[in-house]
C-alpha atoms as a PDB file:
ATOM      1  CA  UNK A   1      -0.958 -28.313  14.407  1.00  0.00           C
ATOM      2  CA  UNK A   2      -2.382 -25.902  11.295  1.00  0.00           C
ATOM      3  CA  UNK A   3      -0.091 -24.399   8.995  1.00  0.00           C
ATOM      4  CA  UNK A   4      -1.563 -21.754   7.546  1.00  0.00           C
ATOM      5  CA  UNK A   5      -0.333 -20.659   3.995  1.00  0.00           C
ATOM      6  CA  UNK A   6       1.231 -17.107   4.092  1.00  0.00           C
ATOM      7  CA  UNK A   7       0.153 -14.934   0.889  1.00  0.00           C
ATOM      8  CA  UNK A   8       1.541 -12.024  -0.142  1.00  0.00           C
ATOM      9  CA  UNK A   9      -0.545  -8.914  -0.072  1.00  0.00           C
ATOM     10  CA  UNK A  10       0.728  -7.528  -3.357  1.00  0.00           C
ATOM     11  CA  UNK A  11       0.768 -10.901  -5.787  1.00  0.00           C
ATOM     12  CA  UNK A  12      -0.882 -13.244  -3.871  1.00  0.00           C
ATOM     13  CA  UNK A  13       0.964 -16.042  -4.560  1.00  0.00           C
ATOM     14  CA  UNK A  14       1.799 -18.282  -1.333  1.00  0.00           C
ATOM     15  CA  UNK A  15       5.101 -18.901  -1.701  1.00  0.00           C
ATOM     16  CA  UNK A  16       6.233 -16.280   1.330  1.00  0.00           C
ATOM     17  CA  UNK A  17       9.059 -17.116   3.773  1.00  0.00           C
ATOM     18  CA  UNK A  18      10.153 -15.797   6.928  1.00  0.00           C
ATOM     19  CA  UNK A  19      12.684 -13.019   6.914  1.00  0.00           C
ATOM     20  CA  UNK A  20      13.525 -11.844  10.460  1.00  0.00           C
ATOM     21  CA  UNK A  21      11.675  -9.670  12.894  1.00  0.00           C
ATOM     22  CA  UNK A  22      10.353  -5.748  12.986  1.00  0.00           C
ATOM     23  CA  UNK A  23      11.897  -3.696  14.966  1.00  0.00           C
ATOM     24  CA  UNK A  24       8.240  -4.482  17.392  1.00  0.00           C
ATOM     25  CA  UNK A  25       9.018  -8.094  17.227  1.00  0.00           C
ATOM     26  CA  UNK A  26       6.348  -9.227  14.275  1.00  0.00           C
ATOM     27  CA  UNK A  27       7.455 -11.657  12.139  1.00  0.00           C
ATOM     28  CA  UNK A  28       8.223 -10.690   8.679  1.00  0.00           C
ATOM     29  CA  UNK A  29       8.149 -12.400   5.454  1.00  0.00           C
ATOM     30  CA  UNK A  30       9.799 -12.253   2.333  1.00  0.00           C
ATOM     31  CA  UNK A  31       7.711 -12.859  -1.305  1.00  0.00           C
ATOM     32  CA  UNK A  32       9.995 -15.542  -3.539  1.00  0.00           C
ATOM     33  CA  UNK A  33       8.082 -14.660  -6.335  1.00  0.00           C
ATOM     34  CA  UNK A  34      10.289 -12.894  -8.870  1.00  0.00           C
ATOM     35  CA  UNK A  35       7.559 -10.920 -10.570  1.00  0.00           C
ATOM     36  CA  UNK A  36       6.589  -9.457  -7.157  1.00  0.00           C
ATOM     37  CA  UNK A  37       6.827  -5.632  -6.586  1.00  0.00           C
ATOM     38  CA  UNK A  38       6.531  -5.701  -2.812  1.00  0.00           C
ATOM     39  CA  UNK A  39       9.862  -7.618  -1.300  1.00  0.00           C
ATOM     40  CA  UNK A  40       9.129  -7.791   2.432  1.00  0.00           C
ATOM     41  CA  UNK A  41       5.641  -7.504   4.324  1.00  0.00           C
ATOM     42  CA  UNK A  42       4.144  -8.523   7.890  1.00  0.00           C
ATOM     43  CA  UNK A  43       1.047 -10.094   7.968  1.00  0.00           C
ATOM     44  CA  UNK A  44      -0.630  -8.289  11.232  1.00  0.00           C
ATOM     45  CA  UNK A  45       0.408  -4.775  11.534  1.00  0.00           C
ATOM     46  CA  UNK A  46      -0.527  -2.918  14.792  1.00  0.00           C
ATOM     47  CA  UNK A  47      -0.766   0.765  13.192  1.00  0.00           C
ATOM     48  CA  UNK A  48      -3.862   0.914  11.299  1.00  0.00           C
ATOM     49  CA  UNK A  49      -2.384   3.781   8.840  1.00  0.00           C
ATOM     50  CA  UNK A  50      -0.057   0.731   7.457  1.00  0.00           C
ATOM     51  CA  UNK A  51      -3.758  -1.352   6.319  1.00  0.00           C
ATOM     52  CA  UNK A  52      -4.336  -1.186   2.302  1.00  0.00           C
ATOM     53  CA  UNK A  53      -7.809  -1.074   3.126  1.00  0.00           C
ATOM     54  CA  UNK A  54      -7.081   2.008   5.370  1.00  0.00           C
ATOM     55  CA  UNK A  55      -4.357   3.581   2.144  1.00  0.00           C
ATOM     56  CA  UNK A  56      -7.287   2.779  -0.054  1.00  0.00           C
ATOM     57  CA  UNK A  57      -9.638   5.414   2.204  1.00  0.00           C
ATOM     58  CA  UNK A  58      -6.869   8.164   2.297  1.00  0.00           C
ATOM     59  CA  UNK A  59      -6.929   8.371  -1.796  1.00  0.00           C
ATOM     60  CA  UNK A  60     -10.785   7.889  -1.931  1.00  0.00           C
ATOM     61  CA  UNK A  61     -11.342  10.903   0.686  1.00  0.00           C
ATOM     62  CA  UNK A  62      -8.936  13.006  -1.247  1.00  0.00           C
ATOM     63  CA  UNK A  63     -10.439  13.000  -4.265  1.00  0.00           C
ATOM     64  CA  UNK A  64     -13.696  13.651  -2.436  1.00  0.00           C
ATOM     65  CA  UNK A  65     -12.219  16.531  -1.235  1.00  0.00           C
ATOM     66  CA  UNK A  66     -11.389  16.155   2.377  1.00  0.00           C
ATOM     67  CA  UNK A  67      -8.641  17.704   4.041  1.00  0.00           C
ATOM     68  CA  UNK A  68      -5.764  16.174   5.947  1.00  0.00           C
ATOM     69  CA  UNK A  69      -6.855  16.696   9.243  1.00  0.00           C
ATOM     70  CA  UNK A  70     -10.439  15.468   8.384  1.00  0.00           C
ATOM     71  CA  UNK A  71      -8.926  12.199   6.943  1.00  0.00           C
ATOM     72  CA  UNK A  72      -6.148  11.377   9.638  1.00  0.00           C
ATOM     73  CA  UNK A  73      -9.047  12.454  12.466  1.00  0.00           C
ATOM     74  CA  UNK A  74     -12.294  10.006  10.667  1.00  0.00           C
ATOM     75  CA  UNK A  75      -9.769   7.572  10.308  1.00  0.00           C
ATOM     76  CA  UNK A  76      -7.889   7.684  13.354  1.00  0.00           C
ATOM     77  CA  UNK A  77      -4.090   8.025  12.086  1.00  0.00           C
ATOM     78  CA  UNK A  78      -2.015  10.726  11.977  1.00  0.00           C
ATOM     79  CA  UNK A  79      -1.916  13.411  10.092  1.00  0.00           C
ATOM     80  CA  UNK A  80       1.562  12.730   8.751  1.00  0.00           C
ATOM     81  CA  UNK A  81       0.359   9.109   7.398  1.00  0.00           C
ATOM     82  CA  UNK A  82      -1.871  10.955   5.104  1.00  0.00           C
ATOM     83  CA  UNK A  83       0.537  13.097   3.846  1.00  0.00           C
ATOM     84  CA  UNK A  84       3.297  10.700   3.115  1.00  0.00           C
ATOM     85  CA  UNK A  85       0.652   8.240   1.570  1.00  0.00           C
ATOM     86  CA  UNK A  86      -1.196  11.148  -0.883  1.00  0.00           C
ATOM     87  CA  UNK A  87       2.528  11.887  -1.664  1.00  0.00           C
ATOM     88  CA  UNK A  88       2.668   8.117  -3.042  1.00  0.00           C
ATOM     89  CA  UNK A  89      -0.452   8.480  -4.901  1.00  0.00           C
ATOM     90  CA  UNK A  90       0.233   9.086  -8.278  1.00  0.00           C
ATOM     91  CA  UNK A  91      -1.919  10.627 -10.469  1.00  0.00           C
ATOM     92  CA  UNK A  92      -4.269   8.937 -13.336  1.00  0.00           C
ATOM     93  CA  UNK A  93      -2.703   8.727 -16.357  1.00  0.00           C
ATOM     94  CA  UNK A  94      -3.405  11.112 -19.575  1.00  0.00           C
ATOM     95  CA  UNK A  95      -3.106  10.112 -22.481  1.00  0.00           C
ATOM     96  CA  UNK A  96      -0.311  11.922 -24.315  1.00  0.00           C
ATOM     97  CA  UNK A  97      -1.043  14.300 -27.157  1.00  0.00           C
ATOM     98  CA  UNK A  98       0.378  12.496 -30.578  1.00  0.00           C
ATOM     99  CA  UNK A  99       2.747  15.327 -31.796  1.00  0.00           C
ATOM    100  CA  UNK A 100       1.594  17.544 -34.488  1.00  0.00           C
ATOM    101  CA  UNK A 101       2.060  16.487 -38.066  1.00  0.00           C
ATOM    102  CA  UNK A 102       1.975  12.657 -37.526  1.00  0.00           C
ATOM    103  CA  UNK A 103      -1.356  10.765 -38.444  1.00  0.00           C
ATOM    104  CA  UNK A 104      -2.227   7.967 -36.068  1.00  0.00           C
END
């Protein structure tokens, strides 16, 4: 028998435990690291739109200026996955002006 280690998408430590089922029946997990900012994940996800590599695409073909439809339809998601995921997308920081009369 192999155990495999499970590693968490978002820290990649290995330290991830089981914690219950989806509401599909894939096993999810639970990080136990502390400085993690994703609490649960699964490690196979049957919906492609769910794939960081696929989240990744969405932002990359928005700022390359292709339209919802045109994303969802190369990528073969729905249209509402793009929407909800540009919605998460925050956008790159500026730096803020200093306020007038102060020397930096």
């Amino acid at each position: 028998m192999v155990l495999e280690p499970v590693l968490c998408p978002a820290c990649g430590s290995s330290g991830g435990v089981k914690h219950g089922k989806s509401s599909e029946g894939k096993q999810r997990y639970k990080c136990r690291n502390a400085d993690c900012s994703r609490s649960t994940f699964i490690r196979d996800y049957s919906y492609r739109g769910y794939l960081p590599e696929v989240k990744q695409q969405i932002a990359d073909m928005a700022v390359n200026g292709s339209g919802i439809r045109d994303t969802a339809r190369v990528l073969s998601i729905s249209p509402t996955t793009v929407i909800e995921e540009l919605k998460k997308v925050s956008p790159p920081e500026a730096s803020e002006p200093t306020p007038t009369g102060t020397i930096a």
